[in-house]
C-alpha atoms as a PDB file:
ATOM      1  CA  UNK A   1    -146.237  77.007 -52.228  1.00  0.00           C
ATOM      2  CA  UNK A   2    -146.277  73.213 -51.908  1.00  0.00           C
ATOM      3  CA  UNK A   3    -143.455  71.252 -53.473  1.00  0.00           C
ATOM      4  CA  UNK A   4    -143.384  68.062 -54.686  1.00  0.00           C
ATOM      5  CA  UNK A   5    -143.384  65.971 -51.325  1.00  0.00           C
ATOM      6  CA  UNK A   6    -146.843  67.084 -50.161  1.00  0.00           C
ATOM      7  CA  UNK A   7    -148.919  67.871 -53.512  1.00  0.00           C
ATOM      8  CA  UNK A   8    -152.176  66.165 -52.644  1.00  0.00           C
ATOM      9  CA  UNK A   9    -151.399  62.074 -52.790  1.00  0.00           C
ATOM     10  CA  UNK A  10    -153.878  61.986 -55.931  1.00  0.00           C
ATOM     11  CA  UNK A  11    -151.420  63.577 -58.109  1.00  0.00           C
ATOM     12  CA  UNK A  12    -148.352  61.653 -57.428  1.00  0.00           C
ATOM     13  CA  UNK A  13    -148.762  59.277 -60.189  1.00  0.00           C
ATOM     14  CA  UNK A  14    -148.878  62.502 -63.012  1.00  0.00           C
ATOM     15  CA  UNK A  15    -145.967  64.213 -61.591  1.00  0.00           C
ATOM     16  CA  UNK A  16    -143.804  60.835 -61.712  1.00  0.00           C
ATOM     17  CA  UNK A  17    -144.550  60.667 -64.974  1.00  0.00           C
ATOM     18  CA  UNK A  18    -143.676  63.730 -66.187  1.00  0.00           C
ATOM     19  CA  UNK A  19    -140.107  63.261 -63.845  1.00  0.00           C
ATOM     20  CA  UNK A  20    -139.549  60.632 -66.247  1.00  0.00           C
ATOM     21  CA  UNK A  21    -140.351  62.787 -69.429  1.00  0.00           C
ATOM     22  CA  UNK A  22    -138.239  65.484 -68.507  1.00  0.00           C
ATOM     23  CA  UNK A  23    -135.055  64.578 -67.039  1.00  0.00           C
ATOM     24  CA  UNK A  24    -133.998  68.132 -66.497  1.00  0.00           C
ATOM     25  CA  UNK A  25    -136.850  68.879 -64.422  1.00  0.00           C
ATOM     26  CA  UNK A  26    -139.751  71.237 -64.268  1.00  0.00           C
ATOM     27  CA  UNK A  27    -141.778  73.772 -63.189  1.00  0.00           C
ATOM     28  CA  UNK A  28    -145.554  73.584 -62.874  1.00  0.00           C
ATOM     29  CA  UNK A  29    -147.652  76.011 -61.463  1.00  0.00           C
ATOM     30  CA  UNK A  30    -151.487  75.071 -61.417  1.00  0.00           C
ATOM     31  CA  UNK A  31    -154.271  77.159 -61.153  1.00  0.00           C
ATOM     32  CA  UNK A  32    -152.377  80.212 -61.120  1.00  0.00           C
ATOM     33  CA  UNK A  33    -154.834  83.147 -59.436  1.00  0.00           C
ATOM     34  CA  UNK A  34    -153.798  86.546 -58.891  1.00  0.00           C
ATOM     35  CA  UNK A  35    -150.249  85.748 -59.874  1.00  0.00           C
ATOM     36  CA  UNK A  36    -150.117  83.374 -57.066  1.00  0.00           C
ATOM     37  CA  UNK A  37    -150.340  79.105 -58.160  1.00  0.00           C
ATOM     38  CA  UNK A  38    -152.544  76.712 -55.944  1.00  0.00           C
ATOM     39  CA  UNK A  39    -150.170  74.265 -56.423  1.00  0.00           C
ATOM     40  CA  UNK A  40    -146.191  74.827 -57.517  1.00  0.00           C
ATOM     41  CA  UNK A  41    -143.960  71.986 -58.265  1.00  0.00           C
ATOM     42  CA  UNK A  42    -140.303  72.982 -59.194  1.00  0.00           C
ATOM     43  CA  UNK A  43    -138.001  70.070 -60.194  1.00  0.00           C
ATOM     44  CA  UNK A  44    -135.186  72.064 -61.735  1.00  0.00           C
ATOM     45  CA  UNK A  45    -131.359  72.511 -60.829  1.00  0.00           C
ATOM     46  CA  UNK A  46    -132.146  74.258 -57.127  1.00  0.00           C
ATOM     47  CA  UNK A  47    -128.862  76.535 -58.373  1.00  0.00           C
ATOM     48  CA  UNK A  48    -131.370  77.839 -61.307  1.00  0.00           C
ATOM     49  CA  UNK A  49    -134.361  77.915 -59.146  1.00  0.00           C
ATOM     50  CA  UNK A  50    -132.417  80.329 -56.815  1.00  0.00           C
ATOM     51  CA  UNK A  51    -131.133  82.729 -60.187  1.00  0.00           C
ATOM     52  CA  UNK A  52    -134.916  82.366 -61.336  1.00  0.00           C
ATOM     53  CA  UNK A  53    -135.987  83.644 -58.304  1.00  0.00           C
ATOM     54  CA  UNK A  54    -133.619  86.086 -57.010  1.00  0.00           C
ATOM     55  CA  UNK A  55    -133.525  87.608 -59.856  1.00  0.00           C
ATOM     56  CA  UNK A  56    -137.145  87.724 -60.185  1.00  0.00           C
ATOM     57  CA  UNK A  57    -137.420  86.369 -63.738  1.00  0.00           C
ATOM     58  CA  UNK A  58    -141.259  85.217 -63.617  1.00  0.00           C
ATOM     59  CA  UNK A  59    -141.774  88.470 -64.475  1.00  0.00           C
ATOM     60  CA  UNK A  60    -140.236  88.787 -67.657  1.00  0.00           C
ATOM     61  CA  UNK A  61    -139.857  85.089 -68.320  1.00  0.00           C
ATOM     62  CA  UNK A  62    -141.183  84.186 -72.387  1.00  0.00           C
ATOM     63  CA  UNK A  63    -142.331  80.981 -71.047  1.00  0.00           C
ATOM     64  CA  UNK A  64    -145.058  82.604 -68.497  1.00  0.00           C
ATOM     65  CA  UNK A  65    -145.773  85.482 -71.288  1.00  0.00           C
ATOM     66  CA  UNK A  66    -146.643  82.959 -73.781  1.00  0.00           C
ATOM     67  CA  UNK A  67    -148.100  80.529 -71.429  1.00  0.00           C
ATOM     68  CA  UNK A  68    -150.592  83.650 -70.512  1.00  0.00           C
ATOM     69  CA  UNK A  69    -151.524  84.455 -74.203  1.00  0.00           C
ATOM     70  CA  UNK A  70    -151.921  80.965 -75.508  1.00  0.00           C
ATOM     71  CA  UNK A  71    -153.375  77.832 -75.069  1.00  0.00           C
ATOM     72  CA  UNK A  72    -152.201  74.332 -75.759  1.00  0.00           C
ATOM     73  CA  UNK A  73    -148.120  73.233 -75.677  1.00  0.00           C
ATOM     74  CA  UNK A  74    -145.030  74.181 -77.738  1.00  0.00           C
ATOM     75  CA  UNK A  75    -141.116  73.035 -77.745  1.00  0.00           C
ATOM     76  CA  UNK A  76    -139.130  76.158 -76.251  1.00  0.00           C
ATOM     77  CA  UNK A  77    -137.400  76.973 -79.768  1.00  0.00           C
ATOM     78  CA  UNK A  78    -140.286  78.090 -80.973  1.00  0.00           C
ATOM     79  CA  UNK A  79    -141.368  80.536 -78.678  1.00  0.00           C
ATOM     80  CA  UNK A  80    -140.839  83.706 -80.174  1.00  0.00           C
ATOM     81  CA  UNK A  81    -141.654  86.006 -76.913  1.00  0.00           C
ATOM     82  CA  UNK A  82    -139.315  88.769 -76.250  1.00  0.00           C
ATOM     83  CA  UNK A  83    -136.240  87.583 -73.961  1.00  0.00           C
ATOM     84  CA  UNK A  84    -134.149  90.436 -72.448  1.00  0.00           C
ATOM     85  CA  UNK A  85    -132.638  88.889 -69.558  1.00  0.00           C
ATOM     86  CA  UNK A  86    -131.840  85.520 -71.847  1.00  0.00           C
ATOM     87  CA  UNK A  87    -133.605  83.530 -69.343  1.00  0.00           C
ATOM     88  CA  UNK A  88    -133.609  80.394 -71.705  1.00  0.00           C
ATOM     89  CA  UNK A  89    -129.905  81.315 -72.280  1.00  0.00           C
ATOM     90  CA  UNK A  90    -129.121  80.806 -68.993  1.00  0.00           C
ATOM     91  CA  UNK A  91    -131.350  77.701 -67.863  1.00  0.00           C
ATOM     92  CA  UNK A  92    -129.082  76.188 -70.713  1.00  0.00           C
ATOM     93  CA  UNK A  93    -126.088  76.911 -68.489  1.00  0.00           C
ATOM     94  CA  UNK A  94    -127.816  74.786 -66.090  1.00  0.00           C
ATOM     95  CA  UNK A  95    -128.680  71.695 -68.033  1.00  0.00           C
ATOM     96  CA  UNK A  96    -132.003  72.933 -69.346  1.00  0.00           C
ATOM     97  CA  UNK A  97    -130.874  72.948 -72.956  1.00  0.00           C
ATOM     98  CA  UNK A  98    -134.220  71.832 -74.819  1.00  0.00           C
ATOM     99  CA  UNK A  99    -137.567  72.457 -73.386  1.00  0.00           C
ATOM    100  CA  UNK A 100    -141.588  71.782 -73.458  1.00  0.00           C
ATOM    101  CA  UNK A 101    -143.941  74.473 -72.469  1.00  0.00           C
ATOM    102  CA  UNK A 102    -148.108  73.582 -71.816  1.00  0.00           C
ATOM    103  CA  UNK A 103    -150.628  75.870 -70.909  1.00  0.00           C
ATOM    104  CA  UNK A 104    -154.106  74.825 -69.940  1.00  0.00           C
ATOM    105  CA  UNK A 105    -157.519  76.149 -68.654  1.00  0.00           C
ATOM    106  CA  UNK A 106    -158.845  79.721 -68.324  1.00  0.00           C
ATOM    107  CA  UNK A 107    -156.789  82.850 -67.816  1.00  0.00           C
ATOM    108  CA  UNK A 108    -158.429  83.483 -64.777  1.00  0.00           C
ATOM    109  CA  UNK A 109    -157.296  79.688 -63.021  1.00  0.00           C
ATOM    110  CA  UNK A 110    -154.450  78.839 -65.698  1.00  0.00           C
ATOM    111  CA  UNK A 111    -151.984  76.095 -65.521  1.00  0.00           C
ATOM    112  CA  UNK A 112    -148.628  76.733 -66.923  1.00  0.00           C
ATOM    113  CA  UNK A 113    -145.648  74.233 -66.912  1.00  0.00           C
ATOM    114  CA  UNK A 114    -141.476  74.058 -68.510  1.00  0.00           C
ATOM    115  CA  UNK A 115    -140.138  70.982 -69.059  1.00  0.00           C
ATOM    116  CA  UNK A 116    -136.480  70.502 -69.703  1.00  0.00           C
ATOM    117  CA  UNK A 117    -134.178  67.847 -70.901  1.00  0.00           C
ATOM    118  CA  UNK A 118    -130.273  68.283 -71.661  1.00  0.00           C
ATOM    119  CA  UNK A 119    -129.570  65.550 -74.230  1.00  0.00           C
ATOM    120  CA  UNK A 120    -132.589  66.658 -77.401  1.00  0.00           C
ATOM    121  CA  UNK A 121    -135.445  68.277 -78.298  1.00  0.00           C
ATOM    122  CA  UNK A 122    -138.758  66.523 -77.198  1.00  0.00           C
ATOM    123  CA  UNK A 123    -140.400  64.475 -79.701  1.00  0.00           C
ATOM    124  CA  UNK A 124    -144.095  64.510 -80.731  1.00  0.00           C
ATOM    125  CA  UNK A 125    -144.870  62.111 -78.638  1.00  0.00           C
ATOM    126  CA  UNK A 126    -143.007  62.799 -75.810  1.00  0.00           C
ATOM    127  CA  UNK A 127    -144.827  66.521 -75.713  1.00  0.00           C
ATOM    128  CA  UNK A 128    -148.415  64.807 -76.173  1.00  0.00           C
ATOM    129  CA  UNK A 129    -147.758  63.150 -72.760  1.00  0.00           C
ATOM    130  CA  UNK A 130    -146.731  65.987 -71.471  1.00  0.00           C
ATOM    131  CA  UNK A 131    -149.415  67.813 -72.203  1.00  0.00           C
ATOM    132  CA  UNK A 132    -152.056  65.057 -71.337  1.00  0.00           C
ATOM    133  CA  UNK A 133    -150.716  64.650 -67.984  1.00  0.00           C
ATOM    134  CA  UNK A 134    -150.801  68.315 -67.419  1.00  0.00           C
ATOM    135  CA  UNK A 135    -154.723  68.684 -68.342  1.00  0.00           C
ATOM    136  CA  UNK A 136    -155.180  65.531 -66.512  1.00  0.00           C
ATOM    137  CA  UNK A 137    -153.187  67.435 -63.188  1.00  0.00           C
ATOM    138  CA  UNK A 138    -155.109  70.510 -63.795  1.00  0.00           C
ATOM    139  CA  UNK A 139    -158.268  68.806 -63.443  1.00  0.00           C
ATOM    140  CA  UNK A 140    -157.312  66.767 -60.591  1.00  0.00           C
ATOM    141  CA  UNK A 141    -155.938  70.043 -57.938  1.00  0.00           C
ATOM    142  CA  UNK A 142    -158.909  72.465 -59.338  1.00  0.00           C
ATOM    143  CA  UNK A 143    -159.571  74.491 -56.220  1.00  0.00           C
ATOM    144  CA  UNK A 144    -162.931  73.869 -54.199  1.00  0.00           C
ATOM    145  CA  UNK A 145    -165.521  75.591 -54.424  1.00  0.00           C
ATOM    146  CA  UNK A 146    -167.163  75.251 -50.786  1.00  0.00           C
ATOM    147  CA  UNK A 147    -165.777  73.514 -48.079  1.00  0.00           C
ATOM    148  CA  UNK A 148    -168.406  71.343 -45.672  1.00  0.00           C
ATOM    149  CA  UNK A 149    -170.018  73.263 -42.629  1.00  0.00           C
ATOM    150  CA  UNK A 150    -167.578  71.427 -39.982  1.00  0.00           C
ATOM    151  CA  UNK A 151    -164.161  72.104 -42.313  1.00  0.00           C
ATOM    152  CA  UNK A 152    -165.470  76.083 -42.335  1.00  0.00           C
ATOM    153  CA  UNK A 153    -166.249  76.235 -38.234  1.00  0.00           C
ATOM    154  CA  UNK A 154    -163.086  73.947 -37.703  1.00  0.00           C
ATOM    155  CA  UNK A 155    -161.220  76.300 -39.895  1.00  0.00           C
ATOM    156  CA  UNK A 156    -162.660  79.224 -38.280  1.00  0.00           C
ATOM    157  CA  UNK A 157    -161.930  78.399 -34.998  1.00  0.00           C
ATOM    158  CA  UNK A 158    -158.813  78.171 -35.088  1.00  0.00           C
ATOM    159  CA  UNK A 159    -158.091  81.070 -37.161  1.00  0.00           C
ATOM    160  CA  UNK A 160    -159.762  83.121 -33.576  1.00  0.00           C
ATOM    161  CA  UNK A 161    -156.687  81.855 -31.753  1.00  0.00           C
ATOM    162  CA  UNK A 162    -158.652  78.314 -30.730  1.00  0.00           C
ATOM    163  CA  UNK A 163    -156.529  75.664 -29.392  1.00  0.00           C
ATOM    164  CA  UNK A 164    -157.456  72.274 -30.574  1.00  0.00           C
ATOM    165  CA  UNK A 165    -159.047  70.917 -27.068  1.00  0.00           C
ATOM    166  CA  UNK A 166    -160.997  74.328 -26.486  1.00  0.00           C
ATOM    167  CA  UNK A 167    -162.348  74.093 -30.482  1.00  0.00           C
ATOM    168  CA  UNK A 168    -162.856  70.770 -29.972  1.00  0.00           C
ATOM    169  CA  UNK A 169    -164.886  71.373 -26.361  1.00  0.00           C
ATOM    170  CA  UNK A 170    -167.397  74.300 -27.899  1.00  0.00           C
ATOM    171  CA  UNK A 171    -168.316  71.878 -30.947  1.00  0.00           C
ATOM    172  CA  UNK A 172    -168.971  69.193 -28.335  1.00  0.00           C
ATOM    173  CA  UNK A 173    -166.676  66.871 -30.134  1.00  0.00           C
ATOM    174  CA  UNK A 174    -163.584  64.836 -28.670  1.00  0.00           C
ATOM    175  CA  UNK A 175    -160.280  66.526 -30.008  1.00  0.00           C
ATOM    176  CA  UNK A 176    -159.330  63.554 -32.511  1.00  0.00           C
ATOM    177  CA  UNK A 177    -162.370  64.405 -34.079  1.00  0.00           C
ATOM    178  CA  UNK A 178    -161.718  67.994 -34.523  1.00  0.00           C
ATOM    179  CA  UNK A 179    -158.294  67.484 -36.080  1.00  0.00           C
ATOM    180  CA  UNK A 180    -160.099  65.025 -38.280  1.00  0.00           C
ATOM    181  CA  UNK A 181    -162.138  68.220 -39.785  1.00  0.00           C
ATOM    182  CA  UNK A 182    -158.850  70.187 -39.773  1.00  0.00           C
ATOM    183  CA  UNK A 183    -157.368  67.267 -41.593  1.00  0.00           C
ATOM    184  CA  UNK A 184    -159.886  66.708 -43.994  1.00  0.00           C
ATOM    185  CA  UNK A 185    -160.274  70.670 -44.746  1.00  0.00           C
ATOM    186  CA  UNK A 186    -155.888  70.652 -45.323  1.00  0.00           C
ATOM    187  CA  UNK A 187    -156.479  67.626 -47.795  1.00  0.00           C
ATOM    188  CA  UNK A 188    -159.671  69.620 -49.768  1.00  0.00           C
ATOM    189  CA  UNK A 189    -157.033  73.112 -50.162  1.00  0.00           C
ATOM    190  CA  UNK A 190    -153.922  70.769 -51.376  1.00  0.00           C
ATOM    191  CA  UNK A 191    -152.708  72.685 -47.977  1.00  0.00           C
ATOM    192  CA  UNK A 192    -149.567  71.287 -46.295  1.00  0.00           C
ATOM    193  CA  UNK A 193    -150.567  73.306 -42.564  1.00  0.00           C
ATOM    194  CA  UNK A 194    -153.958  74.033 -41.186  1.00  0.00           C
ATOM    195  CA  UNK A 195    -152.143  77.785 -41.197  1.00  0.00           C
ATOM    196  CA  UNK A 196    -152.002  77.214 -45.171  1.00  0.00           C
ATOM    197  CA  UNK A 197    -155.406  75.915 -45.114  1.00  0.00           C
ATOM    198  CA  UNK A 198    -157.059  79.096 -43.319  1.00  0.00           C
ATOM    199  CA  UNK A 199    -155.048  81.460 -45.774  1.00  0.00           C
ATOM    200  CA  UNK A 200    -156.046  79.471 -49.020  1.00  0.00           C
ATOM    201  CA  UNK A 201    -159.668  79.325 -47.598  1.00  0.00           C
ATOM    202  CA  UNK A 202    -159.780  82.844 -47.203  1.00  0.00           C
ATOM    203  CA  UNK A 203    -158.245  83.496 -50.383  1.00  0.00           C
ATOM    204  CA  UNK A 204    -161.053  81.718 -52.262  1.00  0.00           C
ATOM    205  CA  UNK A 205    -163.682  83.237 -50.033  1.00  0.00           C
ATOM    206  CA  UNK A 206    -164.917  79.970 -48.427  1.00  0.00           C
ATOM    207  CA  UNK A 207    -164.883  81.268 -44.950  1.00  0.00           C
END
């Protein structure tokens, strides 16, 4: 998971917007593979981020269940999904009283997203933003498809147990130059560690 200090520098702009559209916070998970998001923001109350989680609620949550069988965005009153655990119930006991769900792209690399505010409902408007900046994001963090031949070795290398001056030494490189590839292979995965890096890589089968 990456939160919202070291999502890839391109994206900062959409996710201070939608700060500013929902006061309450939010939770974004994009490109969400194998149950697992490339990228997950969470803005919420961290007391209701810890329930959510403890408690394991993504798992019976209506906003994922409809976010999985639909398309496009819709206020949180009118999701009609099952709720056994009253998981909107009890956001509301943390502040997240009206809410905004958007889901975008293809069930097998979708992007799902709450947004909360305490005060009203969102208006038309305010949920056409919300859902424009959340395409817009879901474009912008789509995972890569290949990574360059020095990001894969670099990559590789280390994940043998490499250190960075012996990696660097068997490419014939100077070590600055190898952490460059490591660098630039962490920025193409979104990936805050070069550990991150090798697991996402392997994930998407670039290695």
């Amino acid at each position: 998971m990456i939160d919202s200090t070291t999502v890839h520098q391109g994206l900062d702009q959409g996710l201070s917007r939608l700060a500013e559209l929902a006061p309450k916070g939010y939770a974004l998970g994009l490109h969400i593979r194998f149950a697992s998001a490339h990228i997950m923001i969470q803005t919420y109350d961290p007391r209701w981020i810890e329930v959510y989680t403890e408690k394991g609620y993504m798992l019976c949550d209506p906003l994922v269940s409809w976010g999985f069988g639909n398309e496009g965005a819709v206020r949180w009153s009118g999701i009609n999904h099952p709720d056994p655990h009253d998981v909107f119930g009890q956001a509301a006991a943390f502040g997240l009283t009206y809410g905004v769900a958007v889901s975008h792209g293809p069930v097998s690399s979708r992007t799902i997203g709450g947004f909360a505010r305490g005060d009203r409902e969102f208006t038309d408007a305010e949920l056409a933003a919300i859902q424009t900046i959340v395409r817009q994001l879901h474009d912008d963090s789509t995972p890569p498809e290949s990574l360059t031949a020095a990001q894969r070795m670099a990559l590789r290398l280390i994940a043998k147990g490499s250190r960075h001056a012996e990696a660097a030494a068997m490419l014939g490189i100077s070590e600055s130059a190898f952490k460059a590839r490591l660098r630039s292979a962490r920025d193409r995965l979104f990936a805050r560690t070069t550990a991150e890096a090798i697991q996402r890589a392997q994930e998407y089968k670039l290695l």
